[in-house]
Structures are given as C-alpha cells and as structure tokens.
Protein backbone atom coordinates (compact mmCIF):
# COMPACT_ATOMS: atom_id res chain seq x y z
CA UNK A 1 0.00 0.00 0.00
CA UNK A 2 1.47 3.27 -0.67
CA UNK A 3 2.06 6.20 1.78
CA UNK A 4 -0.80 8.97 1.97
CA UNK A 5 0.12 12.14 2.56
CA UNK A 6 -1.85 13.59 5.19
CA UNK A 7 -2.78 17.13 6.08
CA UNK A 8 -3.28 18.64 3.28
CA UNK A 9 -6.95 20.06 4.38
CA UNK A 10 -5.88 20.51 8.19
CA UNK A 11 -2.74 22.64 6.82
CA UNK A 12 -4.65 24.63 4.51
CA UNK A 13 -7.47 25.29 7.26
CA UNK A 14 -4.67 26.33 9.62
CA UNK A 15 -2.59 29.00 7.51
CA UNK A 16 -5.95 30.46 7.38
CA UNK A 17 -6.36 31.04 10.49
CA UNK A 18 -2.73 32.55 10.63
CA UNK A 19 -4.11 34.61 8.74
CA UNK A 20 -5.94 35.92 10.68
CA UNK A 21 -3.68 35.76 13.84
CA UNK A 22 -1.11 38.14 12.50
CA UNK A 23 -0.86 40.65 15.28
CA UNK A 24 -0.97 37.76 17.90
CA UNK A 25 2.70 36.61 19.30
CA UNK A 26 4.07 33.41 20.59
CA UNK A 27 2.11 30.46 20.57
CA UNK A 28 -1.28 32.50 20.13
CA UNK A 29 -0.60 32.52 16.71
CA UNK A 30 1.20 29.15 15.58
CA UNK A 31 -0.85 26.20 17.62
CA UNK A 32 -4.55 25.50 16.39
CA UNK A 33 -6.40 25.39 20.00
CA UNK A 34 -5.06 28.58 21.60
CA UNK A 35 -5.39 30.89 18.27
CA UNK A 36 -9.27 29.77 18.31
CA UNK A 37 -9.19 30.90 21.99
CA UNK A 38 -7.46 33.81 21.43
CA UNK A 39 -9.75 34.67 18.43
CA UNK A 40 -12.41 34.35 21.14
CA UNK A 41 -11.37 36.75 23.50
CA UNK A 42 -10.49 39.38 21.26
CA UNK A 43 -14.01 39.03 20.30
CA UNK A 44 -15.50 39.41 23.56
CA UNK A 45 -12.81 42.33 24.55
CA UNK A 46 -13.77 44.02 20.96
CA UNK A 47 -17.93 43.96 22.03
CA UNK A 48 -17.59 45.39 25.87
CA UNK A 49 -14.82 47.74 23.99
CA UNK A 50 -17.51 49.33 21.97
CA UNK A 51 -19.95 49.91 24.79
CA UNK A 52 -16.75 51.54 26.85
CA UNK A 53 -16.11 53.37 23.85
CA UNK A 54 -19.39 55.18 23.81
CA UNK A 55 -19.82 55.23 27.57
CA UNK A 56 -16.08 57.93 27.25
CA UNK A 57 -17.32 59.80 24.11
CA UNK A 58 -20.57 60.44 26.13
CA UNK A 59 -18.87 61.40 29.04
CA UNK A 60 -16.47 63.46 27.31
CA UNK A 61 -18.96 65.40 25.22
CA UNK A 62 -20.83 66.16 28.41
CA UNK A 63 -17.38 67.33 30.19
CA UNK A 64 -17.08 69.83 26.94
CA UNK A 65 -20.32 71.34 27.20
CA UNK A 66 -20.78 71.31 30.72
CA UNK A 67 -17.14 73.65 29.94
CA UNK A 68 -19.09 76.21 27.50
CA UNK A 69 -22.12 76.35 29.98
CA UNK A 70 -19.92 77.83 32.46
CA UNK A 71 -18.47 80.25 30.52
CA UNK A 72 -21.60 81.79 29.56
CA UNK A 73 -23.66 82.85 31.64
CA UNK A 74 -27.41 81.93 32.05
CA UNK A 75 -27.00 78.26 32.71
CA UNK A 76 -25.22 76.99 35.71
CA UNK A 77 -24.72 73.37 34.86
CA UNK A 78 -25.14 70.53 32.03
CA UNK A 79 -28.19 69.38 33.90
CA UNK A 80 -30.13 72.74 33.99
CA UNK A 81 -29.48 73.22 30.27
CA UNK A 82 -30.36 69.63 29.51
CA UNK A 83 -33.79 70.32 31.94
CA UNK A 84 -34.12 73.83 30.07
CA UNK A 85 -34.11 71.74 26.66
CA UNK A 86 -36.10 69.19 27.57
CA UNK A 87 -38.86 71.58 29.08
CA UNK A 88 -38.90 73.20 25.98
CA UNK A 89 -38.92 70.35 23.64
C-alpha cells in the first residue's frame, strides 16, 4: 500500500487562520487550539470595547459642554441646560 500524505486540508485550514492571527505573538498565533481561543477573546474584549467606547465619548462630550455652559452665563450646569431643553422640547 502506498504512503498517503496527510494534512493537506488541516494545513490549509490552519494558515488560514494565521491569517488571521497576524498581530498575535508566541504560541497565540502558531498552535490550532489557543489561536481559536485567542480569536475568542479578542471578540468578547472588541464587544464590551464598543460599549466603553461610547460610555467615554458620552462622558467626554458632556465634560465639553458642561465647559461652554460655564463660561456663559445663564445656565449653571449641564443638567439645567439639559432640563431647560427638555422643558422646551
């Protein structure tokens, strides 16, 4: 019986996922079992990153107007103006 070469599938599926795994170091981005982990945590860090993301912008924009409110005058504070606004539609 002559020899099979085997892995032709398995090697092909796993340069793919090098592929993928290019800014990952070490291990994380030779060995089969710990790139699919690692491709699962970057997930899960890149979803609660988003909602953190928004969570700064919102408290950032809120810092910069809450800034301009003070310097005129008329409005004390970001929740007076945002009362003032909403009172007045």
């Amino acid at each position: 019986m002559t020899r099979i070469r085997r892995g032709y599938i398995a090697h092909k599926r796993r340069t793919k996922m090098r592929f993928f795994t290019s800014g990952f170091r070490g291990t994380h981005s030779n060995l089969t079992r710990t790139i699919i982990q690692q491709k699962m945590r970057a997930f899960v860090s890149a979803h609660r990153d988003r909602d953190r993301q928004k969570r700064n912008l919102r408290r950032l924009w809120i810092t910069r107007i809450n800034a301009v409110i003070r310097e005129n005058p008329g409005f004390y504070s970001y929740s007076r103006l945002i009362n003032k606004l909403y009172r007045g539609q």
